[in-house]
N, C-alpha and C. Protein backbone atom coordinates (compact mmCIF):
# COMPACT_ATOMS: atom_id res chain seq x y z
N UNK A 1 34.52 30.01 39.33
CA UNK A 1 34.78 29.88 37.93
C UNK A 1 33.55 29.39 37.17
N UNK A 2 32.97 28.09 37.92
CA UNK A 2 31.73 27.22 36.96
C UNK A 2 30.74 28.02 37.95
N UNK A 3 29.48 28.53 37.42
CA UNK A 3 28.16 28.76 38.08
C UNK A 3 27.40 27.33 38.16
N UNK A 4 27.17 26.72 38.69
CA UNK A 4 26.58 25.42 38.79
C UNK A 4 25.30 25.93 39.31
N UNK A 5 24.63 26.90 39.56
CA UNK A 5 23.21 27.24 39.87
C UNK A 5 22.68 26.76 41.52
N UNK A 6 21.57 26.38 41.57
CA UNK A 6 21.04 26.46 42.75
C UNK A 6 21.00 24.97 43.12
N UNK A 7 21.04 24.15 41.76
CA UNK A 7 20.59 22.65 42.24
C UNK A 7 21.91 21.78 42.38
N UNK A 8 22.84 22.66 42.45
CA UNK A 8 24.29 21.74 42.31
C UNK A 8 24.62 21.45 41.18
N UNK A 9 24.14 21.81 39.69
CA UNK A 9 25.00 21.76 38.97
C UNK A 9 24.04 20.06 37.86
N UNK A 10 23.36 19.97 38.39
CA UNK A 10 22.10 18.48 37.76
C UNK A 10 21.22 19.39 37.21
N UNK A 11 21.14 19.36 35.95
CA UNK A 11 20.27 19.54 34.70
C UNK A 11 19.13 18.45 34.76
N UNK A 12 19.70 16.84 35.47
CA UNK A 12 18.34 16.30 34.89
C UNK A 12 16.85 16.68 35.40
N UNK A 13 16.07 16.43 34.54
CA UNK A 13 14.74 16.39 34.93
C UNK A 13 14.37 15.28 35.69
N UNK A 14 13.35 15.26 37.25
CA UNK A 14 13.01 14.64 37.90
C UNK A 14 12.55 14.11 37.23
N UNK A 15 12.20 12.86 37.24
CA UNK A 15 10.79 11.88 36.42
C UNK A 15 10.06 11.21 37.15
N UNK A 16 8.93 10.59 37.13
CA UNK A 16 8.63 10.03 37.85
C UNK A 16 8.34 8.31 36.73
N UNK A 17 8.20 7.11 37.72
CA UNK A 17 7.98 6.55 37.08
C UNK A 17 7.28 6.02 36.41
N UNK A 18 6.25 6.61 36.05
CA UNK A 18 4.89 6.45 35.44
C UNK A 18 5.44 7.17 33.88
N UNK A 19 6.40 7.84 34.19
CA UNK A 19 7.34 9.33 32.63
C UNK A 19 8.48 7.98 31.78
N UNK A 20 9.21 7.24 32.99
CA UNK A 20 9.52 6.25 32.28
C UNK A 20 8.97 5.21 31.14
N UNK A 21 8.21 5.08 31.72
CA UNK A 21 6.95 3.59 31.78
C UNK A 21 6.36 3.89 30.08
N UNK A 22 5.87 5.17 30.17
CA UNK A 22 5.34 5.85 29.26
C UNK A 22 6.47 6.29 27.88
N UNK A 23 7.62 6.77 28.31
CA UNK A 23 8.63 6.60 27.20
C UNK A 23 9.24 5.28 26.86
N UNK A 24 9.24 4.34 27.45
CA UNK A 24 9.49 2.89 27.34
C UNK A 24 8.70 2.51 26.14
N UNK A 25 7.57 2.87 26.60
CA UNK A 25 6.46 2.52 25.95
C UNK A 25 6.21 3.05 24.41
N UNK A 26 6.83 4.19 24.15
CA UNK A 26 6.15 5.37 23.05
C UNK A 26 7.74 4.31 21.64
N UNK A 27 9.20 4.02 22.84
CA UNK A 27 10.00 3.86 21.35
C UNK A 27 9.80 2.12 21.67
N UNK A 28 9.02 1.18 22.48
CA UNK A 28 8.62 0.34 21.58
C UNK A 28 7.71 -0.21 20.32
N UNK A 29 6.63 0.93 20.47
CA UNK A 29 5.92 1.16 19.89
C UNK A 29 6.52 1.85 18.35
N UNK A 30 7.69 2.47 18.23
CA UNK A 30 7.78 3.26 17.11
C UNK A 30 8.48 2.43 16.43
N UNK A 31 9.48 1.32 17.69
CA UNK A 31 10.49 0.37 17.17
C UNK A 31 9.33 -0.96 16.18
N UNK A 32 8.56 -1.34 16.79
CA UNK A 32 7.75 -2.10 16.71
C UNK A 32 7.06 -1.84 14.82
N UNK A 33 6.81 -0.46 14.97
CA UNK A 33 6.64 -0.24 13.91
C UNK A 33 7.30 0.03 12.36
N UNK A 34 8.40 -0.20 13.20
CA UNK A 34 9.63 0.05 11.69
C UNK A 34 9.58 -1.12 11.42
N UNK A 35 9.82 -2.09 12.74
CA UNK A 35 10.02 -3.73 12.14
C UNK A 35 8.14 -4.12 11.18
N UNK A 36 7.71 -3.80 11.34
CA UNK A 36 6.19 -3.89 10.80
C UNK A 36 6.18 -3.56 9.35
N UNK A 37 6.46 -2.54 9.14
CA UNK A 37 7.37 -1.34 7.47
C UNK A 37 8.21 -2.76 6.73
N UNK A 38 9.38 -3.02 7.95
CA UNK A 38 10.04 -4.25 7.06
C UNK A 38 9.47 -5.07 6.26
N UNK A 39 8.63 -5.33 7.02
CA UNK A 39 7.69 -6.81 6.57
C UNK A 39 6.88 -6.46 5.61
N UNK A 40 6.27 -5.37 5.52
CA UNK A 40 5.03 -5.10 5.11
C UNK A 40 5.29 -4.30 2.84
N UNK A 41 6.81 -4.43 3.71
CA UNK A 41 7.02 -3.20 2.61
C UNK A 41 6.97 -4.41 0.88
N UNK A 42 7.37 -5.56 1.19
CA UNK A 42 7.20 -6.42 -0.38
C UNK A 42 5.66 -6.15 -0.58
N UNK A 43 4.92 -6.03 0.25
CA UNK A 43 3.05 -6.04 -0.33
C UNK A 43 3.07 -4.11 -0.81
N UNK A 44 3.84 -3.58 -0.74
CA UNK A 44 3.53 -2.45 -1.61
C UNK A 44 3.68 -2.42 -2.91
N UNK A 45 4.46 -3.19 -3.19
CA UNK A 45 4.59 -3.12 -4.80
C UNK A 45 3.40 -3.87 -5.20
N UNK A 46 2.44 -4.37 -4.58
CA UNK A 46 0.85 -5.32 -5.10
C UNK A 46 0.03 -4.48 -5.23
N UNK A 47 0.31 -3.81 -4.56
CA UNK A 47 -0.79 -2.74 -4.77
C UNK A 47 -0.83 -1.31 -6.17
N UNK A 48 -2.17 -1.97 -6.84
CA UNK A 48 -2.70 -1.35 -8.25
C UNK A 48 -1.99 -0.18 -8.21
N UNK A 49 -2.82 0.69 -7.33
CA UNK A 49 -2.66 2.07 -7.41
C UNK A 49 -1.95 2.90 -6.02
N UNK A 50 -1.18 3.07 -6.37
CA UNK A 50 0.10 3.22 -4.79
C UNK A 50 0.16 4.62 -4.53
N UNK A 51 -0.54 5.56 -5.95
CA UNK A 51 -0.47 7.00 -5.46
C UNK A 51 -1.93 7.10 -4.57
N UNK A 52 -3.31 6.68 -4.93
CA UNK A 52 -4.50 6.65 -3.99
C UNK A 52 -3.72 6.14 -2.73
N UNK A 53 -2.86 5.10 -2.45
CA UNK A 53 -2.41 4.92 -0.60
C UNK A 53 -1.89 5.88 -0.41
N UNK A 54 -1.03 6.23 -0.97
CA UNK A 54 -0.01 7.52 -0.43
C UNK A 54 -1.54 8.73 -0.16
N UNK A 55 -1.93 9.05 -1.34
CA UNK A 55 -3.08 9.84 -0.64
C UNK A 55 -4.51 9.88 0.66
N UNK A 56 -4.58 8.57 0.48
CA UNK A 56 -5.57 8.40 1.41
C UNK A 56 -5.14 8.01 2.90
N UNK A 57 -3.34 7.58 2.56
CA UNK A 57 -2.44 7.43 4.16
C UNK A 57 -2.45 8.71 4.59
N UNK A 58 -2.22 9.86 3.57
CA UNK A 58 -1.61 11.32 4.22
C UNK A 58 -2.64 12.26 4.87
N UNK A 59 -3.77 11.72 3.73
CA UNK A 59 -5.09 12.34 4.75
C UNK A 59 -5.53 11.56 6.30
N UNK A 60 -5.47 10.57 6.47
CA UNK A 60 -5.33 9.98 7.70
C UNK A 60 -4.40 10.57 8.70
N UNK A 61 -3.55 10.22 8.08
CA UNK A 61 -2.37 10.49 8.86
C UNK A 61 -2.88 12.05 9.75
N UNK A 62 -3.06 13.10 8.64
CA UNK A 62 -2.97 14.21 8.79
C UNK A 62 -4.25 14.41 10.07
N UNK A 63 -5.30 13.60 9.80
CA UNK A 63 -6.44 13.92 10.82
C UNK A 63 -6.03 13.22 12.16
N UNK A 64 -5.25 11.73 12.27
CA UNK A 64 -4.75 11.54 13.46
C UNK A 64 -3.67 12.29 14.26
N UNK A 65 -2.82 13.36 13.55
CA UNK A 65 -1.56 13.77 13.70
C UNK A 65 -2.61 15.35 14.49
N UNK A 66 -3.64 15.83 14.01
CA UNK A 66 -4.04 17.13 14.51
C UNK A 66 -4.96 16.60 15.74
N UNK A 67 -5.70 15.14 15.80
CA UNK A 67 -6.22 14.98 16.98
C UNK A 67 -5.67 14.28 17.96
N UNK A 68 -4.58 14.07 17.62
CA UNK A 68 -3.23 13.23 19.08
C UNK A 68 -2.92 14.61 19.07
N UNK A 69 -2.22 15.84 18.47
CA UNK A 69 -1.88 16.66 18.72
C UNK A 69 -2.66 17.44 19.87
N UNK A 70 -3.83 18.07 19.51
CA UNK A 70 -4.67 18.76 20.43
C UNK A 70 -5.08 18.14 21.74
N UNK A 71 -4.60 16.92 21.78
CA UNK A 71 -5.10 16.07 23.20
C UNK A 71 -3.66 16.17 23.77
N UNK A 72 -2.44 15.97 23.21
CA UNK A 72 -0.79 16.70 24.00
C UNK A 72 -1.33 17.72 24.15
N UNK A 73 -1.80 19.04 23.48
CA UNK A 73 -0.91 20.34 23.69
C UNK A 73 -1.75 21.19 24.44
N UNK A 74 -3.40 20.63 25.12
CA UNK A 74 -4.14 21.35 25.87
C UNK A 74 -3.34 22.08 27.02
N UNK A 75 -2.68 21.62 27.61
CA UNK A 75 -1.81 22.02 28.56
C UNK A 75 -0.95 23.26 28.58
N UNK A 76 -0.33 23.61 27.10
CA UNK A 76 0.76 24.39 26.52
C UNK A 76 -0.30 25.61 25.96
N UNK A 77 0.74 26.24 26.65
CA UNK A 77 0.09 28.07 26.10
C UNK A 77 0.61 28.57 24.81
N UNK A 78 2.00 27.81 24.77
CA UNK A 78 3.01 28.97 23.93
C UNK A 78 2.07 28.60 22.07
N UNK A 79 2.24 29.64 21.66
CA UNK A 79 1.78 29.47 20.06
C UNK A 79 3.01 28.67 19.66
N UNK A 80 3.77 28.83 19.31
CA UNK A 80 5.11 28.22 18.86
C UNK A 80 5.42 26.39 19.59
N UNK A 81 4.97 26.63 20.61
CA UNK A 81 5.40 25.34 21.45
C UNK A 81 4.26 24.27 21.01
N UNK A 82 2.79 24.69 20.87
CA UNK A 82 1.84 23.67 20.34
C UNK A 82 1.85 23.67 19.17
N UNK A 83 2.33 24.61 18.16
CA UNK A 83 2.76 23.82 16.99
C UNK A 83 3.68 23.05 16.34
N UNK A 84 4.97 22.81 17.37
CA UNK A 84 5.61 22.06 17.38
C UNK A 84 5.17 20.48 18.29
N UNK A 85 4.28 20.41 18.54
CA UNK A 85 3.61 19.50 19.47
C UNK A 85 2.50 18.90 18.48
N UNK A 86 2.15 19.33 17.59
CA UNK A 86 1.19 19.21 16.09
C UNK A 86 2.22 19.08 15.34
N UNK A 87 2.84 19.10 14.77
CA UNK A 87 3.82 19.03 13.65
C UNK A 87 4.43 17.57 13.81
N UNK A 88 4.84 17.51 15.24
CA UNK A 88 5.70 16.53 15.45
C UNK A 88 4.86 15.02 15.65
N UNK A 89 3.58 15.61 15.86
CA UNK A 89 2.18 14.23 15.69
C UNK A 89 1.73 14.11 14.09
N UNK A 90 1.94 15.04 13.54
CA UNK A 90 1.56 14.76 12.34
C UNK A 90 2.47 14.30 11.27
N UNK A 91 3.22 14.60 11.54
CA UNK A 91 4.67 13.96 10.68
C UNK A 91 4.98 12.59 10.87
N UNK A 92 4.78 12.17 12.15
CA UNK A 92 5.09 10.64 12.46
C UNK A 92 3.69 10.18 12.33
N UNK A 93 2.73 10.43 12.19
CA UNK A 93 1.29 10.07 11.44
C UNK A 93 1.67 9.53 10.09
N UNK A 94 1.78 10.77 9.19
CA UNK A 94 2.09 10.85 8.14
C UNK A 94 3.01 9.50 7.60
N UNK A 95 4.04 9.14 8.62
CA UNK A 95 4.80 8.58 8.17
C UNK A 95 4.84 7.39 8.33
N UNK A 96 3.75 6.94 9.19
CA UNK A 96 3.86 5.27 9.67
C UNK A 96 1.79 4.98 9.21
N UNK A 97 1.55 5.74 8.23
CA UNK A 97 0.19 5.68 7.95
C UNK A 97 0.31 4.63 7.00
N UNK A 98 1.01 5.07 5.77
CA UNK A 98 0.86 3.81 5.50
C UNK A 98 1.15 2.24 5.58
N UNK A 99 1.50 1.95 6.30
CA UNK A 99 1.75 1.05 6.82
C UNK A 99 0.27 0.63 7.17
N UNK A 100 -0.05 1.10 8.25
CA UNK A 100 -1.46 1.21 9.16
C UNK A 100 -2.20 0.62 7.83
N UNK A 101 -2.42 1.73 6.87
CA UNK A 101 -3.46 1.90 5.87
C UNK A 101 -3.37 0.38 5.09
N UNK A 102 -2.16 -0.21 4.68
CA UNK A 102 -1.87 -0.91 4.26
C UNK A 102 -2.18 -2.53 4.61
N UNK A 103 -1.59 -2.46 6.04
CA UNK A 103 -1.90 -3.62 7.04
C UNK A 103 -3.50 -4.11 7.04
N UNK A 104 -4.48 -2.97 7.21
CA UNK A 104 -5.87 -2.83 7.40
C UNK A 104 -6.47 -3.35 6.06
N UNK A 105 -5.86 -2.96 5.13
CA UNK A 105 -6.69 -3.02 3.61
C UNK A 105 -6.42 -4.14 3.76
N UNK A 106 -5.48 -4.96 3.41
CA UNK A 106 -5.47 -6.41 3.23
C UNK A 106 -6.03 -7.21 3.82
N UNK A 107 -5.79 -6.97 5.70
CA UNK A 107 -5.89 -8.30 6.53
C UNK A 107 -7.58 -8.00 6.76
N UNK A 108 -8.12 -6.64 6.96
CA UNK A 108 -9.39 -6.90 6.93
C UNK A 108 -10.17 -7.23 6.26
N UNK A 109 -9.75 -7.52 4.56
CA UNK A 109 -10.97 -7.74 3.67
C UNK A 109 -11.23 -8.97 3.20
N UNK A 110 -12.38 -9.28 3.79
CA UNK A 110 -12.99 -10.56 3.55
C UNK A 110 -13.71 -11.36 2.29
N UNK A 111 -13.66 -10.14 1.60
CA UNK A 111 -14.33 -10.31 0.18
C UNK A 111 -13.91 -11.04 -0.80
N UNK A 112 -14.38 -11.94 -1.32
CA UNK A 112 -13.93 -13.10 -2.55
C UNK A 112 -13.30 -12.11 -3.74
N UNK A 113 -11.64 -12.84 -3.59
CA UNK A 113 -11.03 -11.71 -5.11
C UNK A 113 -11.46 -12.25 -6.41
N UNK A 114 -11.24 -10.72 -7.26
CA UNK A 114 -11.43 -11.40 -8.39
C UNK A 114 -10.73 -11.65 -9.24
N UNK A 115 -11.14 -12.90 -10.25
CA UNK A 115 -9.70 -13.32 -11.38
C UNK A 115 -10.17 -12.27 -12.25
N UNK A 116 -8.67 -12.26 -12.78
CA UNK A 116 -8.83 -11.00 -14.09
C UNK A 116 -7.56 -11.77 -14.42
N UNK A 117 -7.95 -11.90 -16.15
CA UNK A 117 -7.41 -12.13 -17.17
C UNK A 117 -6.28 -11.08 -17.26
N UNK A 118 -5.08 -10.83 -17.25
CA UNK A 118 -4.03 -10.37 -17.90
C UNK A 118 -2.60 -11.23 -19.31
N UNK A 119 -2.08 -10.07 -19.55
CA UNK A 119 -1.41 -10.43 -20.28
C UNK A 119 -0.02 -10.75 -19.76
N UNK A 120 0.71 -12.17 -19.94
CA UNK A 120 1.77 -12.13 -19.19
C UNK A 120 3.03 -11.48 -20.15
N UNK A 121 3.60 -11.29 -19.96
CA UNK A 121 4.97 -10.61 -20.56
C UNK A 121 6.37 -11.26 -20.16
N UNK A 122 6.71 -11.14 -18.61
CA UNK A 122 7.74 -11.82 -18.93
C UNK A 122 7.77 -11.98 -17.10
N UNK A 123 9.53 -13.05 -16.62
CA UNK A 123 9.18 -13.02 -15.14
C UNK A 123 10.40 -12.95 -15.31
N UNK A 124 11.45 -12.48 -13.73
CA UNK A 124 12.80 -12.51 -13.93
C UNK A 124 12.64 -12.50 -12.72
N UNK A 125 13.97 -13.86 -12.11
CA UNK A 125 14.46 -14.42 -10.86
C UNK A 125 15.22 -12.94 -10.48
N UNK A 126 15.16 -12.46 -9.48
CA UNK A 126 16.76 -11.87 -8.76
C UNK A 126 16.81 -12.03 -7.59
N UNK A 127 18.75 -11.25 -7.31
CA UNK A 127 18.60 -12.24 -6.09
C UNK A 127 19.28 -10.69 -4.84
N UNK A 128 19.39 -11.03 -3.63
CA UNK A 128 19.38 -10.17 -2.94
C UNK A 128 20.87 -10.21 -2.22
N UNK A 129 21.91 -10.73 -3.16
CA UNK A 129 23.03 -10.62 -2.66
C UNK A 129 23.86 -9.25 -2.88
N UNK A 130 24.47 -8.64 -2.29
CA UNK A 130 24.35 -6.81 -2.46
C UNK A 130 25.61 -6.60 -3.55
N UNK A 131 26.70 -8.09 -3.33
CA UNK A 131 27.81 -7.87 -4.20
C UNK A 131 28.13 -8.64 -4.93
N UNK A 132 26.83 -9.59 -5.42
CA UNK A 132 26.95 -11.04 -6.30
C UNK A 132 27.21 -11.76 -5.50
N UNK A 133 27.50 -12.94 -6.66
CA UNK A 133 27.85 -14.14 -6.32
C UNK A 133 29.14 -14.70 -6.67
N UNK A 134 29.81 -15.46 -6.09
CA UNK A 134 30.80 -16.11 -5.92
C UNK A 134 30.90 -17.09 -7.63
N UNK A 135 31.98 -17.25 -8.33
CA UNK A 135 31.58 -18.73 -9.08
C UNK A 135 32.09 -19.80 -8.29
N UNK A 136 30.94 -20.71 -8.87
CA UNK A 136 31.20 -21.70 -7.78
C UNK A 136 29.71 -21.92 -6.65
N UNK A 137 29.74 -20.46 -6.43
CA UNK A 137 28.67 -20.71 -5.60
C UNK A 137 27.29 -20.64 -5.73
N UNK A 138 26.46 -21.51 -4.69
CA UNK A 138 24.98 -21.37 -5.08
C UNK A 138 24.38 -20.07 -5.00
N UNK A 139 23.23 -19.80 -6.18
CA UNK A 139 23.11 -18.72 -6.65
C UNK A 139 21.26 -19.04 -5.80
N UNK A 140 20.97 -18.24 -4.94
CA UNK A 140 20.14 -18.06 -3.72
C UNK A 140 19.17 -17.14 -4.52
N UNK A 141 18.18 -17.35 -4.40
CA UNK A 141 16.67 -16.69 -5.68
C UNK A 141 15.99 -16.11 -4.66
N UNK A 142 16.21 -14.85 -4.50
CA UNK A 142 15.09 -13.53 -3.16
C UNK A 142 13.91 -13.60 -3.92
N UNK A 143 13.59 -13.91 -4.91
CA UNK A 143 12.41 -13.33 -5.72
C UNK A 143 12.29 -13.11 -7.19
N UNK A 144 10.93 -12.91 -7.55
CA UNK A 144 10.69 -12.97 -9.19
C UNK A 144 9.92 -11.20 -9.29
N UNK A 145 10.76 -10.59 -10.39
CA UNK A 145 9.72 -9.40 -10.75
C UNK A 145 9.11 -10.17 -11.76
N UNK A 146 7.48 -9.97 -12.09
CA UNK A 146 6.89 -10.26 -13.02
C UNK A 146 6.42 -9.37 -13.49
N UNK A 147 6.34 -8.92 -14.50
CA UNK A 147 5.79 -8.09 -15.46
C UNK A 147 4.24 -8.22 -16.04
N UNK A 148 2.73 -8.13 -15.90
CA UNK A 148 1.87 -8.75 -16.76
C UNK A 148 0.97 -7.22 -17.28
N UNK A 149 0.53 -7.27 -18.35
CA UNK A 149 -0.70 -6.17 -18.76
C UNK A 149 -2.44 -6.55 -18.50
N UNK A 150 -2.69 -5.40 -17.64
CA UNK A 150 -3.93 -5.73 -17.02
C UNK A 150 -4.63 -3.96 -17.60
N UNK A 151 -5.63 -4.38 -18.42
CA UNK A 151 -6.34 -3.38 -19.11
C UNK A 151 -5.25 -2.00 -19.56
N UNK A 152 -4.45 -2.44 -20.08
CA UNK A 152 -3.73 -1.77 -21.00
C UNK A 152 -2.94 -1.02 -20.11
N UNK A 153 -2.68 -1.46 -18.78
CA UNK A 153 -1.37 -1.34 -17.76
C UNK A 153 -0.40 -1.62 -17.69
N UNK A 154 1.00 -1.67 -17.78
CA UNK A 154 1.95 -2.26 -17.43
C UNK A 154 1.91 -2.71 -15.88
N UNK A 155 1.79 -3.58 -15.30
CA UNK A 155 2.18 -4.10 -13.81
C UNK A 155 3.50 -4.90 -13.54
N UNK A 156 4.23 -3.83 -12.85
CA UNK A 156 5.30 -4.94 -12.15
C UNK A 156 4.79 -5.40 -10.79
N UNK A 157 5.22 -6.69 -10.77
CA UNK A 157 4.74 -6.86 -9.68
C UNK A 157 6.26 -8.31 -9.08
N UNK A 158 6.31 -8.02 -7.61
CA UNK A 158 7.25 -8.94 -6.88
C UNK A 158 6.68 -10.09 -6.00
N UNK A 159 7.15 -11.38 -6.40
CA UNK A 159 6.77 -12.20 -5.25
C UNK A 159 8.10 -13.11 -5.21
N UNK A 160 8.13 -14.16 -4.18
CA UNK A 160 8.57 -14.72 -3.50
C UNK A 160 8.63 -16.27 -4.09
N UNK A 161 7.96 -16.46 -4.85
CA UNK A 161 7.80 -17.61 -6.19
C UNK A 161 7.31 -17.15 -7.42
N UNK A 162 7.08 -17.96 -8.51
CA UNK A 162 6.92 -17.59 -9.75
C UNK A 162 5.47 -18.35 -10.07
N UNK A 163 4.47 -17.65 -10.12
CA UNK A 163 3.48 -18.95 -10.69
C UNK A 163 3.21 -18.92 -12.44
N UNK A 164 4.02 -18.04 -12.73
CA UNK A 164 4.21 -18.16 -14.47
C UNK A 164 5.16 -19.01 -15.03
N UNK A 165 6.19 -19.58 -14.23
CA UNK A 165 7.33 -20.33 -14.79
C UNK A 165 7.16 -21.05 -16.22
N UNK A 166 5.89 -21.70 -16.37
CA UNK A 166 5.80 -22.13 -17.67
C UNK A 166 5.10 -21.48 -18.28
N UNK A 167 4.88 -20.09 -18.26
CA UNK A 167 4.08 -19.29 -19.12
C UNK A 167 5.02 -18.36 -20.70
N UNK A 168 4.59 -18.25 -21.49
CA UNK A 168 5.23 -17.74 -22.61
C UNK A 168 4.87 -15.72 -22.31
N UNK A 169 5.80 -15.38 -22.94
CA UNK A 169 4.98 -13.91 -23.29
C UNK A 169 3.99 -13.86 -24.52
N UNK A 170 3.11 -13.00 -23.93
CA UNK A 170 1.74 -13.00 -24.47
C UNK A 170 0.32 -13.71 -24.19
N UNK A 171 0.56 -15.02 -23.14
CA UNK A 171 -0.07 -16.00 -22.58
C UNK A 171 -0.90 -14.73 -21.50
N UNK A 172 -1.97 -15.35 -21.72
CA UNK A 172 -3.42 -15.04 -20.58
C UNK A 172 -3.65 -15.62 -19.76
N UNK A 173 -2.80 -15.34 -18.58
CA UNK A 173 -3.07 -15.65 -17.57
C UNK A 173 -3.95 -15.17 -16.25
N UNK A 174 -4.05 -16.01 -15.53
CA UNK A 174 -5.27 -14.89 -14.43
C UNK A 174 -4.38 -14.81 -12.48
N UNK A 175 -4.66 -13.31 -11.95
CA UNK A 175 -4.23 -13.07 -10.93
C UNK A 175 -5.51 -12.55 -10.06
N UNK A 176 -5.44 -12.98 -9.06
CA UNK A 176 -6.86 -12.52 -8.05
C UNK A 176 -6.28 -11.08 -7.20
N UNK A 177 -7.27 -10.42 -7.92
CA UNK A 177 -7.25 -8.73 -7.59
C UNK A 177 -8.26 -8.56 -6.01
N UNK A 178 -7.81 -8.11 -5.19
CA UNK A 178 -8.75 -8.08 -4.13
C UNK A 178 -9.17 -6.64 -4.16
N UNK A 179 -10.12 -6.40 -3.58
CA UNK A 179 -10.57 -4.82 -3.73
C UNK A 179 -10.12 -4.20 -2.37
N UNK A 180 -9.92 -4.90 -1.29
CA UNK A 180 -9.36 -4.20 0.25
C UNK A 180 -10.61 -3.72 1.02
N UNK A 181 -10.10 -3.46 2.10
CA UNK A 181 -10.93 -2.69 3.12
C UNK A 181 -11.21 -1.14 3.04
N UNK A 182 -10.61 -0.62 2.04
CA UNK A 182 -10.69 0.34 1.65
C UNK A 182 -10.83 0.82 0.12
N UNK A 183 -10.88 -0.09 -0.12
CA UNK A 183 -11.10 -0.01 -1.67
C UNK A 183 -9.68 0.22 -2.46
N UNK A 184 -9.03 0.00 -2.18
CA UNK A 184 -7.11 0.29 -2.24
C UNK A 184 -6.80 -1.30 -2.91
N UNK A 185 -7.68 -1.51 -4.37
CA UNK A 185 -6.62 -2.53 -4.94
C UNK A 185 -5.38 -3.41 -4.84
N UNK A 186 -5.34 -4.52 -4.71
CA UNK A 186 -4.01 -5.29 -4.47
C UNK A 186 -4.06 -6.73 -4.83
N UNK A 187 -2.72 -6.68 -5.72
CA UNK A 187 -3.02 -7.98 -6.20
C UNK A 187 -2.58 -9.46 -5.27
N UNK A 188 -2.81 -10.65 -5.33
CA UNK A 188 -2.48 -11.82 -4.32
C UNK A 188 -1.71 -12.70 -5.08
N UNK A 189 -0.22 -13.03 -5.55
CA UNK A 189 0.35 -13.94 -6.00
C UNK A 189 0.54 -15.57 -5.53
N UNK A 190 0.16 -15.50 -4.32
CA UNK A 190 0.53 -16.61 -3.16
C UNK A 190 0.17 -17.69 -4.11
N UNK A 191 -1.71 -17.55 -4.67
CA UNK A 191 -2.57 -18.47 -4.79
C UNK A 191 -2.35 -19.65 -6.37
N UNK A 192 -1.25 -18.24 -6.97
CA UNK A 192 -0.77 -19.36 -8.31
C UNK A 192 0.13 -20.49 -8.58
């Protein structure tokens, strides 16, 4: 009735354990990197200009994604099969670049930021409860969007404290702009 084939009817693939070791390895690494995204993701909104990361992640991305690719797919003949072997390096390039790009600009740059005068506008507490708050209950502060004008920009920007609390709108205040390791703008709230 069932053809179970020649091997008894076991589809799996032999592995050896060096195939384990190595896939162990590839989704801690991917896991590793989502939790990294988590963390990383409040310092995207600091950053000036977020379409230059997106561009200068995708070109990265794109050159690591075709040279991890061609080092998998030496092996593979099929046209169809190594471009799915490229596609599938370049997409997860693509997609955990910035991060990479991001991580690098900041933590590598050593360069003294600079103050720049902006215009403050306004700051607003919110909070990260998904369905409010209770009355009655304590009302828990995730963070401040601040709003300031920096050469005739609107900047929102998020942190984790407020260093404008006693600032008015229209007040000139100053935020230290770092230039990055890449030249990828970002502003530093910590220091106010």
């Amino acid at each position: 009735m069932f053809d179970i084939g020649p091997y008894g009817g076991s589809n799996r693939a032999n592995l050896k354990k060096s195939d384990y070791v190595k896939g162990i390895s590839a989704v801690t690494v991917i896991f590793s990197l989502i939790v990294l995204y988590v963390f990383e993701f409040k310092h995207f909104s600091l950053v000036l200009e977020p379409k230059w990361l997106l561009l200068f992640s995708a070109g990265f991305g794109v050159m690591l994604g075709v040279t991890v690719g061609n080092k998998f797919s030496k092996d593979v003949n099929e046209t169809f099969e190594r471009f799915r072997i490229y596609m599938i390096f370049i997409v997860i390039s693509i997609f955990f670049m910035p991060l990479l790009i991001n991580l690098a600009n900041r933590h590598l740059d050593f360069r003294t930021p600079e103050m720049r005068d902006v215009s403050f506008e306004n700051s607003e507490a919110y909070i990260s409860e998904k369905y409010g708050v209770l009355k009655g209950e304590e009302v828990k502060i995730a963070g401040y969007k601040i709003v300031v004008v920096m050469d005739q920009n609107v900047l929102q920007l998020k942190s984790k404290h407020n260093p404008f609390a006693k600032n008015q709108r229209g007040d000139i205040v100053q935020i230290a702009v770092h230039h990055g390791l890449f030249g990828l703008k970002y502003v530093d709230l910590s220091g106010g």
